[in-house]
PDB file of N, CA and C in Angstrom:
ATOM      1  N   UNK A   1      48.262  37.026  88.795  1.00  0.00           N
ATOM      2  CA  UNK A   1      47.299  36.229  89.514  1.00  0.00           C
ATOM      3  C   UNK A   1      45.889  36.792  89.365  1.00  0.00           C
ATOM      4  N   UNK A   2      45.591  37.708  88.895  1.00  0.00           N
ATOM      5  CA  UNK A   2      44.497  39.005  89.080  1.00  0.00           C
ATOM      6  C   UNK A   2      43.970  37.561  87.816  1.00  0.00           C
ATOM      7  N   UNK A   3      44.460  37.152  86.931  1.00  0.00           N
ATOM      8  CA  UNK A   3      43.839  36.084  85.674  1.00  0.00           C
ATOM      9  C   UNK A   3      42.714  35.309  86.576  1.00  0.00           C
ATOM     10  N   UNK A   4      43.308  34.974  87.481  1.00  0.00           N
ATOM     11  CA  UNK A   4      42.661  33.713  88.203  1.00  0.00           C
ATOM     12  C   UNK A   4      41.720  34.156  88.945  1.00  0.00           C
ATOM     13  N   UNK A   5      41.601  35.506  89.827  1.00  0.00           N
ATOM     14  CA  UNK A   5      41.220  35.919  90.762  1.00  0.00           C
ATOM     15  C   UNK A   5      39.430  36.560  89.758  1.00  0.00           C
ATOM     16  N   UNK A   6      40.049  37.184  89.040  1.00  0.00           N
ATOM     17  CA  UNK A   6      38.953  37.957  88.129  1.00  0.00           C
ATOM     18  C   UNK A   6      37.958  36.769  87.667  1.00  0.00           C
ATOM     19  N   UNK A   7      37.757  35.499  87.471  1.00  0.00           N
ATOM     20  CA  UNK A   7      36.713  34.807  87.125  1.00  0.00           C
ATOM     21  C   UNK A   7      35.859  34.262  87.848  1.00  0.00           C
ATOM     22  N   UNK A   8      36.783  34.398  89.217  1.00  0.00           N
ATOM     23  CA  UNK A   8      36.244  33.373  90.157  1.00  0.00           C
ATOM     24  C   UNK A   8      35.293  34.607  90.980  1.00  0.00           C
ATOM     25  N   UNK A   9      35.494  35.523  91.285  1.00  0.00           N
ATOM     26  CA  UNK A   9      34.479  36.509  91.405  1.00  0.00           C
ATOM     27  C   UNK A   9      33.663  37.049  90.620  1.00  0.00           C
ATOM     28  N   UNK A  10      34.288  36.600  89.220  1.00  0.00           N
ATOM     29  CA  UNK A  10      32.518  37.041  88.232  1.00  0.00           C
ATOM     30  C   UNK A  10      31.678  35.966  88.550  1.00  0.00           C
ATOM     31  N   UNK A  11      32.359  34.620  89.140  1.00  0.00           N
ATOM     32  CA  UNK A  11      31.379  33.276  88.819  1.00  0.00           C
ATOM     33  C   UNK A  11      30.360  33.729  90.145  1.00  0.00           C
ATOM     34  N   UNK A  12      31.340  34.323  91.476  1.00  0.00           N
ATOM     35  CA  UNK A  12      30.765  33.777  92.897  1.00  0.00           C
ATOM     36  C   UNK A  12      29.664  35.239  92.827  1.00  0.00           C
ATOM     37  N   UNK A  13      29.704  36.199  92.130  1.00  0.00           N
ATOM     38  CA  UNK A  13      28.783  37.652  91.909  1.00  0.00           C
ATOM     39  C   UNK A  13      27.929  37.251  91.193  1.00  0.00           C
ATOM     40  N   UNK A  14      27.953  36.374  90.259  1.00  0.00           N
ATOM     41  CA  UNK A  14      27.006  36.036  89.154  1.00  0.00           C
ATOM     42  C   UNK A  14      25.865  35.256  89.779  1.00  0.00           C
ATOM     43  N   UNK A  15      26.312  34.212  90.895  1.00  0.00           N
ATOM     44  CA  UNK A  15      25.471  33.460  91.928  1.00  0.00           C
ATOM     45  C   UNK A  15      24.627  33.693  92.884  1.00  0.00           C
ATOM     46  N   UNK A  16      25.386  34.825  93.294  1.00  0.00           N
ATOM     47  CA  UNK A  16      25.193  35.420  94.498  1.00  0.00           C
ATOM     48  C   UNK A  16      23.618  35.783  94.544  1.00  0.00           C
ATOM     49  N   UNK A  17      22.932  36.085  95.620  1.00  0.00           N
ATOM     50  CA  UNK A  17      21.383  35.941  95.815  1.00  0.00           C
ATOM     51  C   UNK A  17      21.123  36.957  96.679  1.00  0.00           C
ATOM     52  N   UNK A  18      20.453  37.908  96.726  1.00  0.00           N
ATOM     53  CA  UNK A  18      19.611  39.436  97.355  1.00  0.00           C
ATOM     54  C   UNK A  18      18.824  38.672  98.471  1.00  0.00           C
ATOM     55  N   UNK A  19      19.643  38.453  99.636  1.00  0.00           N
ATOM     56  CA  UNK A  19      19.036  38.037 101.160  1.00  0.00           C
ATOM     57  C   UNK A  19      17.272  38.676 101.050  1.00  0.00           C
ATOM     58  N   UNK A  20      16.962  39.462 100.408  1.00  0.00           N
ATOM     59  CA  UNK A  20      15.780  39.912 100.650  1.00  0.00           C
ATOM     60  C   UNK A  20      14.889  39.528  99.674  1.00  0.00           C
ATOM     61  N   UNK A  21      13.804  38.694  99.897  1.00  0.00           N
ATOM     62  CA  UNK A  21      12.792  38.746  98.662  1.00  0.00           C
ATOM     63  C   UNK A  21      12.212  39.639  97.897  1.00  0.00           C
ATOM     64  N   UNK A  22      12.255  40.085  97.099  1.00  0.00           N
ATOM     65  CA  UNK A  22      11.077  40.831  96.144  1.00  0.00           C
ATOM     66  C   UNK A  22       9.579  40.350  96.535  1.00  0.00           C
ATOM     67  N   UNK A  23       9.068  39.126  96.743  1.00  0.00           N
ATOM     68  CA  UNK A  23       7.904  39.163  96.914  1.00  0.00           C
ATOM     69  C   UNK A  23       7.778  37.388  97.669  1.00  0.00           C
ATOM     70  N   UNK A  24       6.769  37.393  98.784  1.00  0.00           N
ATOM     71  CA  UNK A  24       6.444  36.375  99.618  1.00  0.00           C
ATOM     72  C   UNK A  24       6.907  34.763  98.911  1.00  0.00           C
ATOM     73  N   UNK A  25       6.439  34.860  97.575  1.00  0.00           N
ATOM     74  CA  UNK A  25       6.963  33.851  97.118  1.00  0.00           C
ATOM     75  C   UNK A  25       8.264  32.976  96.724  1.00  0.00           C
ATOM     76  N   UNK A  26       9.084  34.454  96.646  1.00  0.00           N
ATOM     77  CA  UNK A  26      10.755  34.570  96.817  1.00  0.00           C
ATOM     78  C   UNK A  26      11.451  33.839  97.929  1.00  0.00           C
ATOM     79  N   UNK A  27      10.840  33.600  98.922  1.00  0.00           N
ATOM     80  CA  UNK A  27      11.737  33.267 100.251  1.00  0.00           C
ATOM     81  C   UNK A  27      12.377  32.154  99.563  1.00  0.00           C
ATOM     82  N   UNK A  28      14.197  32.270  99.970  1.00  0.00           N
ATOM     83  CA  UNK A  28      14.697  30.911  99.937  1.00  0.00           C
ATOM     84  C   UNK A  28      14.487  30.416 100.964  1.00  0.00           C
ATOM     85  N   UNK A  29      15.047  28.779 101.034  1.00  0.00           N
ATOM     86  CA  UNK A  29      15.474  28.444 102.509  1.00  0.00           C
ATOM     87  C   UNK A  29      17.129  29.101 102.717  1.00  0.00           C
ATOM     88  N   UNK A  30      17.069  29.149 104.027  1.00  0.00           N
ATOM     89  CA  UNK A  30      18.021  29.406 104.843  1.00  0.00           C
ATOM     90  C   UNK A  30      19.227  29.174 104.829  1.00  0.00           C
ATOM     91  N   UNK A  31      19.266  28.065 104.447  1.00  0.00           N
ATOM     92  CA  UNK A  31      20.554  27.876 104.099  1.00  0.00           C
ATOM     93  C   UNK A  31      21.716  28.028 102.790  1.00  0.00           C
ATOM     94  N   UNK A  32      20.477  27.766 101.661  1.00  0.00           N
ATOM     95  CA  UNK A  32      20.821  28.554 100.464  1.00  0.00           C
ATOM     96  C   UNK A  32      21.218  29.979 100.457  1.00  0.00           C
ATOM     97  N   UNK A  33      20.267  30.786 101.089  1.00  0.00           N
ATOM     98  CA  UNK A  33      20.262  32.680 101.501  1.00  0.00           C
ATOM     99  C   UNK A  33      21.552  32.242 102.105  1.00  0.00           C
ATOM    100  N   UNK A  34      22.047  31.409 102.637  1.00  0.00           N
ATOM    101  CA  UNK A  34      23.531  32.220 103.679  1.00  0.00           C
ATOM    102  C   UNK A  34      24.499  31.905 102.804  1.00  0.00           C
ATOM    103  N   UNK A  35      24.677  30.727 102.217  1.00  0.00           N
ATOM    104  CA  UNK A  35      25.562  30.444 101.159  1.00  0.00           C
ATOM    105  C   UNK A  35      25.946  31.353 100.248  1.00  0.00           C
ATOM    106  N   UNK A  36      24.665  31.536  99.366  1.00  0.00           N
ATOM    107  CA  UNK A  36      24.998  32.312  98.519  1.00  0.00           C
ATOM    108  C   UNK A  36      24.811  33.989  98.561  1.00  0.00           C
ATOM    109  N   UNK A  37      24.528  34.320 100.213  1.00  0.00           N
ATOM    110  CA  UNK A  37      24.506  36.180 100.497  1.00  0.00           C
ATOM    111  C   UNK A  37      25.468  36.701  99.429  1.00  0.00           C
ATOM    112  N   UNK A  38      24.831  37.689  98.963  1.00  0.00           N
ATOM    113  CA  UNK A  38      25.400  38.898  97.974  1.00  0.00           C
ATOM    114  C   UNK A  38      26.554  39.689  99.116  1.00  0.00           C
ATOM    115  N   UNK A  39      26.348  39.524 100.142  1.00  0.00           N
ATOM    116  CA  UNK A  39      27.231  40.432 101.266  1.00  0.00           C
ATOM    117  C   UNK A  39      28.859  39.921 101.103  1.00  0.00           C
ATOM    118  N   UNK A  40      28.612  38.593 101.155  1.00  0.00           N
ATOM    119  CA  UNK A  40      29.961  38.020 101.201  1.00  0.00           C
ATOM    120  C   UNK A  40      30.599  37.192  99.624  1.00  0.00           C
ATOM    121  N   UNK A  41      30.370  38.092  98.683  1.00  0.00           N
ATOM    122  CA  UNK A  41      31.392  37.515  97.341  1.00  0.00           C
ATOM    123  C   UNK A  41      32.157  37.978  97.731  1.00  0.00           C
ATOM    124  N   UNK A  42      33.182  38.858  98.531  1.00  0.00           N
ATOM    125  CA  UNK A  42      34.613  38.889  98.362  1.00  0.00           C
ATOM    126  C   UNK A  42      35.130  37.888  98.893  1.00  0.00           C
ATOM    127  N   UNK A  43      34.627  37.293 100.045  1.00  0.00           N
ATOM    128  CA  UNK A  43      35.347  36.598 101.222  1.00  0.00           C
ATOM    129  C   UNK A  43      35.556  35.204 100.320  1.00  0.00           C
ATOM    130  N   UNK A  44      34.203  34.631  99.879  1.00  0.00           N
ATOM    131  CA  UNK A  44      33.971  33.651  98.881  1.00  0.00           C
ATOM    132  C   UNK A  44      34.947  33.428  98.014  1.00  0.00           C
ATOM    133  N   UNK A  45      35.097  34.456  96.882  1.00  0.00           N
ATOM    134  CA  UNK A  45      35.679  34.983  95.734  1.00  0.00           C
ATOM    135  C   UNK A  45      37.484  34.538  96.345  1.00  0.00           C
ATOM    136  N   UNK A  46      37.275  35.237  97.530  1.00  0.00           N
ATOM    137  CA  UNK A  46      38.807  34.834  98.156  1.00  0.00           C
ATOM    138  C   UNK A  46      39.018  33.569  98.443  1.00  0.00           C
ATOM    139  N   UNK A  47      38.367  32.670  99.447  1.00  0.00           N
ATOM    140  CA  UNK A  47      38.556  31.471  99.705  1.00  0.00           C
ATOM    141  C   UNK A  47      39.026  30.313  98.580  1.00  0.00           C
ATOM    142  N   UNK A  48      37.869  30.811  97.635  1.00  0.00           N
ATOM    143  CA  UNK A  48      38.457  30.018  96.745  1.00  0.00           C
ATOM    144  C   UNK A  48      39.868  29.912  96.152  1.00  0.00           C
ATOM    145  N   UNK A  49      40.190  31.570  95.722  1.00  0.00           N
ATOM    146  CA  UNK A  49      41.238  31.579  95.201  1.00  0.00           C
ATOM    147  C   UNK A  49      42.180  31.060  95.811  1.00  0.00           C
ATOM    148  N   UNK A  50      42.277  31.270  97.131  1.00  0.00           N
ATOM    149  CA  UNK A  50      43.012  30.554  97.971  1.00  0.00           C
ATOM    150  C   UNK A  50      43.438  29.046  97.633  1.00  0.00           C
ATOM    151  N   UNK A  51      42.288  28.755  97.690  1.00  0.00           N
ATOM    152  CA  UNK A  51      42.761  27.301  97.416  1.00  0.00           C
ATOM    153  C   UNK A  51      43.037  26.589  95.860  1.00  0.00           C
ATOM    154  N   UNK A  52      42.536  27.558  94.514  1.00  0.00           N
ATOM    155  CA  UNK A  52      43.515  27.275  93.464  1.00  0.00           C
ATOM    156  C   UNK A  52      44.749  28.101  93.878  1.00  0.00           C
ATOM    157  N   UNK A  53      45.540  28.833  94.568  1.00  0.00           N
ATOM    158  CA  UNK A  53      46.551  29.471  94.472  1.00  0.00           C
ATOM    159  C   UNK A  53      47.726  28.081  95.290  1.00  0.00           C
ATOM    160  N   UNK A  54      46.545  27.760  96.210  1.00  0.00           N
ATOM    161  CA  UNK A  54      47.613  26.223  97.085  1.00  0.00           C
ATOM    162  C   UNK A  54      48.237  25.407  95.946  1.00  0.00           C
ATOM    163  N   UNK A  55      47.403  24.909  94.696  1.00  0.00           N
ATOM    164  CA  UNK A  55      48.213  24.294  93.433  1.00  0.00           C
ATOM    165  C   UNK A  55      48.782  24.834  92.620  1.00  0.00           C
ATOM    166  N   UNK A  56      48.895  25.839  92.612  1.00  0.00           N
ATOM    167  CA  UNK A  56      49.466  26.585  91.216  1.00  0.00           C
ATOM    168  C   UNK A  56      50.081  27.697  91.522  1.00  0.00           C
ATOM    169  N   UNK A  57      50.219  28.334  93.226  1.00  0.00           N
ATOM    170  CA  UNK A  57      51.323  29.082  93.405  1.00  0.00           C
ATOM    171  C   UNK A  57      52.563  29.242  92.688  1.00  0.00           C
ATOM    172  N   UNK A  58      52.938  27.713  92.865  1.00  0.00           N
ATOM    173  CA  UNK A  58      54.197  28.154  92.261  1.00  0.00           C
ATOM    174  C   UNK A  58      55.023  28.312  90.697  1.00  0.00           C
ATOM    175  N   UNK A  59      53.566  28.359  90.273  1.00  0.00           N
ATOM    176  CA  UNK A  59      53.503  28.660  88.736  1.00  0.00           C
ATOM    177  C   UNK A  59      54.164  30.148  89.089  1.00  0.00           C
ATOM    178  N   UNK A  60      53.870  30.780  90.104  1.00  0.00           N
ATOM    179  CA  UNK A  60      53.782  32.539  89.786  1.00  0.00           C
ATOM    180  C   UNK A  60      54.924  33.166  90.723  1.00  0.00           C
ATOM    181  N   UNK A  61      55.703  31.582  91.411  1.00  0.00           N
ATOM    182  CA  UNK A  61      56.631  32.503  92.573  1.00  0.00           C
ATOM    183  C   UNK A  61      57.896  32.521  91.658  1.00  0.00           C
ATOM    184  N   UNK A  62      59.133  33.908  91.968  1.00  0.00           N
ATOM    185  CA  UNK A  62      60.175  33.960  91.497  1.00  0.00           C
ATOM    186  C   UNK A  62      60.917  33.585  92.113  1.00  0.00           C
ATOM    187  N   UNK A  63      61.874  32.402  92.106  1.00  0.00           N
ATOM    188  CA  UNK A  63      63.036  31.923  92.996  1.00  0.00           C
ATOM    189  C   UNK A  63      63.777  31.085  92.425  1.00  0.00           C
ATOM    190  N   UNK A  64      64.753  31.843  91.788  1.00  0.00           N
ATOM    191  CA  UNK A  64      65.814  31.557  91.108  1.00  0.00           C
ATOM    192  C   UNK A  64      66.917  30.443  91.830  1.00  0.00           C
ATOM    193  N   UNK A  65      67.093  29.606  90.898  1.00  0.00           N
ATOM    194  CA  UNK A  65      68.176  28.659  92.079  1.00  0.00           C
ATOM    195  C   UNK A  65      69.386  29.096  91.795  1.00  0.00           C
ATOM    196  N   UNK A  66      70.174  28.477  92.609  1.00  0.00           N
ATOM    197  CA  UNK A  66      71.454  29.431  92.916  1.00  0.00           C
ATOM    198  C   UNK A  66      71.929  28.364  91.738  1.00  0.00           C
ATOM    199  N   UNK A  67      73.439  29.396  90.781  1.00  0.00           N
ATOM    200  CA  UNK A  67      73.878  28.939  89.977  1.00  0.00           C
ATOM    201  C   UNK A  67      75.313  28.584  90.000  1.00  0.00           C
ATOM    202  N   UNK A  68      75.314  26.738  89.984  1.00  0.00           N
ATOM    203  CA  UNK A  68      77.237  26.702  89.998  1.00  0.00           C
ATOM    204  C   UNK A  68      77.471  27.277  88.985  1.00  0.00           C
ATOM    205  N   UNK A  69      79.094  27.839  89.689  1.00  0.00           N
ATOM    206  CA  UNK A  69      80.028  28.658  88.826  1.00  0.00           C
ATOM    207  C   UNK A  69      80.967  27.296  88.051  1.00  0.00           C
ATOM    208  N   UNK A  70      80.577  26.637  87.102  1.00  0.00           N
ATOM    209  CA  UNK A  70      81.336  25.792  86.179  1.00  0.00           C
ATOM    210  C   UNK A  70      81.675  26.473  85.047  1.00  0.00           C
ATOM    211  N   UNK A  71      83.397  26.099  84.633  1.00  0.00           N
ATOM    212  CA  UNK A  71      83.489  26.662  83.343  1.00  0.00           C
ATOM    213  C   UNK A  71      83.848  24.817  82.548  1.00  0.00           C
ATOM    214  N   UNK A  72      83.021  25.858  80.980  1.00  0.00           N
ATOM    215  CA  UNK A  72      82.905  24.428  80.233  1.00  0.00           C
ATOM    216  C   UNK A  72      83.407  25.300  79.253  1.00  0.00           C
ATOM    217  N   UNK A  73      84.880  24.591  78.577  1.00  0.00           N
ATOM    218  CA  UNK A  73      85.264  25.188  78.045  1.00  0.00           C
ATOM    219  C   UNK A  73      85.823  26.822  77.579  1.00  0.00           C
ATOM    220  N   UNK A  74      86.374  27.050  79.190  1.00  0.00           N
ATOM    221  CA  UNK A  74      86.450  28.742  79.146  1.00  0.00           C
ATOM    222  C   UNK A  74      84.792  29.567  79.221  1.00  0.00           C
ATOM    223  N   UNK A  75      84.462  28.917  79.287  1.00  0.00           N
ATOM    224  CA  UNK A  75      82.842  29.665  78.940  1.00  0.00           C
ATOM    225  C   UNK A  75      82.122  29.023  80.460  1.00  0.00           C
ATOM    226  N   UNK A  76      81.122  30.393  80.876  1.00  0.00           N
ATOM    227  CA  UNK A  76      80.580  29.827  82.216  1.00  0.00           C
ATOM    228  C   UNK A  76      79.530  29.289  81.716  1.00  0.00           C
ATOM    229  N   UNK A  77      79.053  28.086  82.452  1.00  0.00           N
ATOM    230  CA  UNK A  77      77.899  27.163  81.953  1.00  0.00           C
ATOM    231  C   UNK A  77      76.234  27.461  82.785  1.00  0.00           C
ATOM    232  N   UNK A  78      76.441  29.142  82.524  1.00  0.00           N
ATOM    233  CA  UNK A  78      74.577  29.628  83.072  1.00  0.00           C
ATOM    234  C   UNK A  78      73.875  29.667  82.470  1.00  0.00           C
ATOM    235  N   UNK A  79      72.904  29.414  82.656  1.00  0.00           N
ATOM    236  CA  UNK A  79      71.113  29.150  81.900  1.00  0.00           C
ATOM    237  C   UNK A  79      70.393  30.371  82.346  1.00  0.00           C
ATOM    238  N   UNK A  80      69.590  31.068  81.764  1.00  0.00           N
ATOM    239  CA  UNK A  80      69.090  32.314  82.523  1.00  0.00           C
ATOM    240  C   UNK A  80      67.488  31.326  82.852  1.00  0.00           C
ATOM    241  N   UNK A  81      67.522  31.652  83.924  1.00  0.00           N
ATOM    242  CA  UNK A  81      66.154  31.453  84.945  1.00  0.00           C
ATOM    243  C   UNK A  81      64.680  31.477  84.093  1.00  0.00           C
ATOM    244  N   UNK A  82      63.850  30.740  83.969  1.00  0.00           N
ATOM    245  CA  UNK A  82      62.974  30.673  83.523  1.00  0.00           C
ATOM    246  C   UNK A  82      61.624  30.457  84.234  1.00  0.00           C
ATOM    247  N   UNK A  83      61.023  31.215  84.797  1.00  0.00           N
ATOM    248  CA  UNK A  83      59.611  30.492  85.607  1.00  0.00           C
ATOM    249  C   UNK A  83      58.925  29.858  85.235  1.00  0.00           C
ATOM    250  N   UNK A  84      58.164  28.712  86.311  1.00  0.00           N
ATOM    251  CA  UNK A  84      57.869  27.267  85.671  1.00  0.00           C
ATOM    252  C   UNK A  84      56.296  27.872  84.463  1.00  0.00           C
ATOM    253  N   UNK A  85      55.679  28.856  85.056  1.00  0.00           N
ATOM    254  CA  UNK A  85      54.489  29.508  83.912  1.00  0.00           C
ATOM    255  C   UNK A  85      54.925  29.404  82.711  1.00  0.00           C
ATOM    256  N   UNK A  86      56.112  30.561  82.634  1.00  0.00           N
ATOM    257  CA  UNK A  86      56.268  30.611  81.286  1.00  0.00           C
ATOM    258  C   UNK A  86      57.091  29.135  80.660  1.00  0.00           C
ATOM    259  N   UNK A  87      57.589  28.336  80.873  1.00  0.00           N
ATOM    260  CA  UNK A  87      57.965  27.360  80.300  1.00  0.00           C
ATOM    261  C   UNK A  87      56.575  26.468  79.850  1.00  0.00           C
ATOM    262  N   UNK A  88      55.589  26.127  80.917  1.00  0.00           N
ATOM    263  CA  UNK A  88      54.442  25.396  80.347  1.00  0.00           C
ATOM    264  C   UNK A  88      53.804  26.281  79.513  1.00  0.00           C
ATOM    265  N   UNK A  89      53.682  27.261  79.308  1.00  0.00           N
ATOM    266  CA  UNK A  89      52.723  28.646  77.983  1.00  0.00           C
ATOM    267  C   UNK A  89      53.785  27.887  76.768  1.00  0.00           C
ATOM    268  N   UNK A  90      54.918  27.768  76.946  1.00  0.00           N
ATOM    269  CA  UNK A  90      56.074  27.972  75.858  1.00  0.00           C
ATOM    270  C   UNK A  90      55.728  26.386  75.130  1.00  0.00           C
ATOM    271  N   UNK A  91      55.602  25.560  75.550  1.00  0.00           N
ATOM    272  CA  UNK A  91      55.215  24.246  75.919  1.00  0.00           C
ATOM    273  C   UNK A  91      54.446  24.153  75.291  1.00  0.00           C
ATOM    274  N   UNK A  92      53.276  24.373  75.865  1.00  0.00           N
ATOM    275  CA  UNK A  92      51.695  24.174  75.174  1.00  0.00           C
ATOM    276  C   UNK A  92      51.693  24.805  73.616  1.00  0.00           C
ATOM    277  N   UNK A  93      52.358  25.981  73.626  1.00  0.00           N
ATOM    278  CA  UNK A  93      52.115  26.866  72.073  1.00  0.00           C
ATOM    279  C   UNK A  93      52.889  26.263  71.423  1.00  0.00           C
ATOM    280  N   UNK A  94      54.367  25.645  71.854  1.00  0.00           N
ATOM    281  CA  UNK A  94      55.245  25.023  70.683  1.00  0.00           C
ATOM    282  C   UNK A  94      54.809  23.721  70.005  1.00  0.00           C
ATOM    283  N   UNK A  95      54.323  23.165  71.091  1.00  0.00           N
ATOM    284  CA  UNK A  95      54.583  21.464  71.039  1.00  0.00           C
ATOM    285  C   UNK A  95      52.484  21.154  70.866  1.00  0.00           C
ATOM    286  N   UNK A  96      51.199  21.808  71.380  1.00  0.00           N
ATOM    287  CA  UNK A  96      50.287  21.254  71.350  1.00  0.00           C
ATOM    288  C   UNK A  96      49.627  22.211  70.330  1.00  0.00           C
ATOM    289  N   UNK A  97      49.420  23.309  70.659  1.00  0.00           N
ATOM    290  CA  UNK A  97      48.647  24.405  69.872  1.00  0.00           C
ATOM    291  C   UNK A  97      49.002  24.275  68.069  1.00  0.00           C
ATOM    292  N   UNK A  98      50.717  24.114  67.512  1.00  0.00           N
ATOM    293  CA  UNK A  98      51.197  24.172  66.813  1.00  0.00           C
ATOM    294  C   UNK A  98      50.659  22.962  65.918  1.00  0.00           C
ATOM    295  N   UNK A  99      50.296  22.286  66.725  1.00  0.00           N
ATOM    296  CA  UNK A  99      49.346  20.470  66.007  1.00  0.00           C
ATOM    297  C   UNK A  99      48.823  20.357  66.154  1.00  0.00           C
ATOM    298  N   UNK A 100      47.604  21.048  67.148  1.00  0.00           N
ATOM    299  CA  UNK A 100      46.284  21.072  66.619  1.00  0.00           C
ATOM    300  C   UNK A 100      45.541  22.098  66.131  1.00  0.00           C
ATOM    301  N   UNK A 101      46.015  23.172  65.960  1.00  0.00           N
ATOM    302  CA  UNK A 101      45.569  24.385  65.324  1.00  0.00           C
ATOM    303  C   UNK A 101      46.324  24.903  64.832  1.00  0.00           C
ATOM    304  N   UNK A 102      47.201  24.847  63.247  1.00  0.00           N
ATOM    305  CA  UNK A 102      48.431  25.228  62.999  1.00  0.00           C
ATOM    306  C   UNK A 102      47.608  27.079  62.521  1.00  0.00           C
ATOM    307  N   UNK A 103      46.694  26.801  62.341  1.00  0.00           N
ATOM    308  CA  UNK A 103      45.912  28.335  61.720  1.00  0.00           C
ATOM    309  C   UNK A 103      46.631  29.201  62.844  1.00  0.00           C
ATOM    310  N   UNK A 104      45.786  28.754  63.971  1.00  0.00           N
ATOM    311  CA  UNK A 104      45.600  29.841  64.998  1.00  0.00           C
ATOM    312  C   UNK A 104      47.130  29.979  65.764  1.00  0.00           C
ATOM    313  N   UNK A 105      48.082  28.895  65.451  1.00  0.00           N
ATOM    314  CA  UNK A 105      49.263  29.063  66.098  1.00  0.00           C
ATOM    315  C   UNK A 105      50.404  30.084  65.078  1.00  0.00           C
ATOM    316  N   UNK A 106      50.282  30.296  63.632  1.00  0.00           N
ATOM    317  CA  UNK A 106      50.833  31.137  62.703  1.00  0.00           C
ATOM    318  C   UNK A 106      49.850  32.304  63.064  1.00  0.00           C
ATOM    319  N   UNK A 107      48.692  32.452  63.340  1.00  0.00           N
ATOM    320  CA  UNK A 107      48.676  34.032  63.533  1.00  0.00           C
ATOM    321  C   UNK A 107      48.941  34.891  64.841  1.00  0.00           C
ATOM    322  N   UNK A 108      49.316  33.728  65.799  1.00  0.00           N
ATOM    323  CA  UNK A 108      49.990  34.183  66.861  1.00  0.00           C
ATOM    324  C   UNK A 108      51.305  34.451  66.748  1.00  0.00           C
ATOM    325  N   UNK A 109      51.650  33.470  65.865  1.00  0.00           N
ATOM    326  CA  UNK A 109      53.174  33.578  65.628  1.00  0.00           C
ATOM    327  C   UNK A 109      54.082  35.171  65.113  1.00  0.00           C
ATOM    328  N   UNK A 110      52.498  35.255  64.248  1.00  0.00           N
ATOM    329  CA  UNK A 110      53.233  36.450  63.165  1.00  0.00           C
ATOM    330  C   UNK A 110      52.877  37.688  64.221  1.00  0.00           C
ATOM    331  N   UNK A 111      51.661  37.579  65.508  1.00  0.00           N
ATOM    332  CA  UNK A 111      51.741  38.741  66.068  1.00  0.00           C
ATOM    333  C   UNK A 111      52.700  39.012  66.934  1.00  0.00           C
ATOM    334  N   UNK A 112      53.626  38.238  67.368  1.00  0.00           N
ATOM    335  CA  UNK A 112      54.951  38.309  67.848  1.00  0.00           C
ATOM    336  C   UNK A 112      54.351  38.654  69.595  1.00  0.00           C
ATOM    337  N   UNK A 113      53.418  38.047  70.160  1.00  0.00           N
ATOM    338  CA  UNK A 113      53.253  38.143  71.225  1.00  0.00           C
ATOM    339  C   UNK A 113      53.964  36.616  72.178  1.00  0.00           C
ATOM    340  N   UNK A 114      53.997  37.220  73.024  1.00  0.00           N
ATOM    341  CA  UNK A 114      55.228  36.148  73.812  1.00  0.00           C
ATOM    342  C   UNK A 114      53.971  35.073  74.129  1.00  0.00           C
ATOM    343  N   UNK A 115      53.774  33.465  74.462  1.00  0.00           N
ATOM    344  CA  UNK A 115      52.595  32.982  74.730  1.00  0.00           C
ATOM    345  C   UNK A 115      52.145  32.863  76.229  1.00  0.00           C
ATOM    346  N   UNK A 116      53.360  33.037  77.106  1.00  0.00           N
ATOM    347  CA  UNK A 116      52.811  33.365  78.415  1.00  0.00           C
ATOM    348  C   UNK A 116      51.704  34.872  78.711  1.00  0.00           C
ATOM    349  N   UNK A 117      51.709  35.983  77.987  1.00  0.00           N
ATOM    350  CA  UNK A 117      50.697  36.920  77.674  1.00  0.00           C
ATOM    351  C   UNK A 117      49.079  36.437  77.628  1.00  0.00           C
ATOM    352  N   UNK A 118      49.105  35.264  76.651  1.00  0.00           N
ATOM    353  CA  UNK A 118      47.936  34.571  76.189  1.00  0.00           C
ATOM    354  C   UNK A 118      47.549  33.356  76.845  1.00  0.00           C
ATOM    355  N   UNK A 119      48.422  33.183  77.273  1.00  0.00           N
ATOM    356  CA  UNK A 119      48.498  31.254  77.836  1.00  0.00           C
ATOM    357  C   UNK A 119      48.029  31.033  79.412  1.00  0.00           C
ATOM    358  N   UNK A 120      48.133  32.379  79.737  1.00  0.00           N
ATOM    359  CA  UNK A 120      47.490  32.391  81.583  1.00  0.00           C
ATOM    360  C   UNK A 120      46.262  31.460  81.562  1.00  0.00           C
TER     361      UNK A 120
END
């Protein structure tokens, strides 16, 4: 989650505004200075995340569903657990990346990196 968290505090630090003027001509208004106080990018930085984490939590939660015990053919019929992240990374690199950038999808290929690594 640190993917998500790390931009949104370079964006809300990058904004952020020095409550104090350098010189008479500097004054914001008031309401801008409180918005964007340099004091409070964490709280900011947080709120937000907060609320991309409300849609996309459960890209990142682990909760395996429980697995019937069926045998198919002498053989038990389990799937090993996949989190919904890495299936859409797996997704995007197989099925979109692979047709529209076959370059850049063979030199990923050959670096043998998994695409959920890259795909955050």
């Amino acid at each position: 989650m640190h993917e998500l968290l790390a931009p949104l505090l370079y964006a809300v630090d990058f904004d952020s505004l020095d409550p104090t003027p350098s010189s008479p001509s500097d004054t914001l208004p008031d309401q801008l200075a409180e918005l964007c106080d340099r004091e409070w990018i964490a709280a900011d930085a947080y709120a937000l995340f907060e609320a991309v984490m409300s849609n996309i939590g459960v890209w990142y939660e682990w909760q395996e569903p429980p697995h019937p015990l069926s045998l198919a053919g002498g053989q038990m019929g389990l799937k090993p657990y996949v989190a919904p992240i890495v299936s859409t990374c797996r997704e995007i690199y197989d099925q979109y990346l692979k047709t529209c950038d076959p370059a850049l999808w063979s030199a990923l290929q050959r670096s043998q990196i998994e695409p959920q690594i890259y795909g955050m």
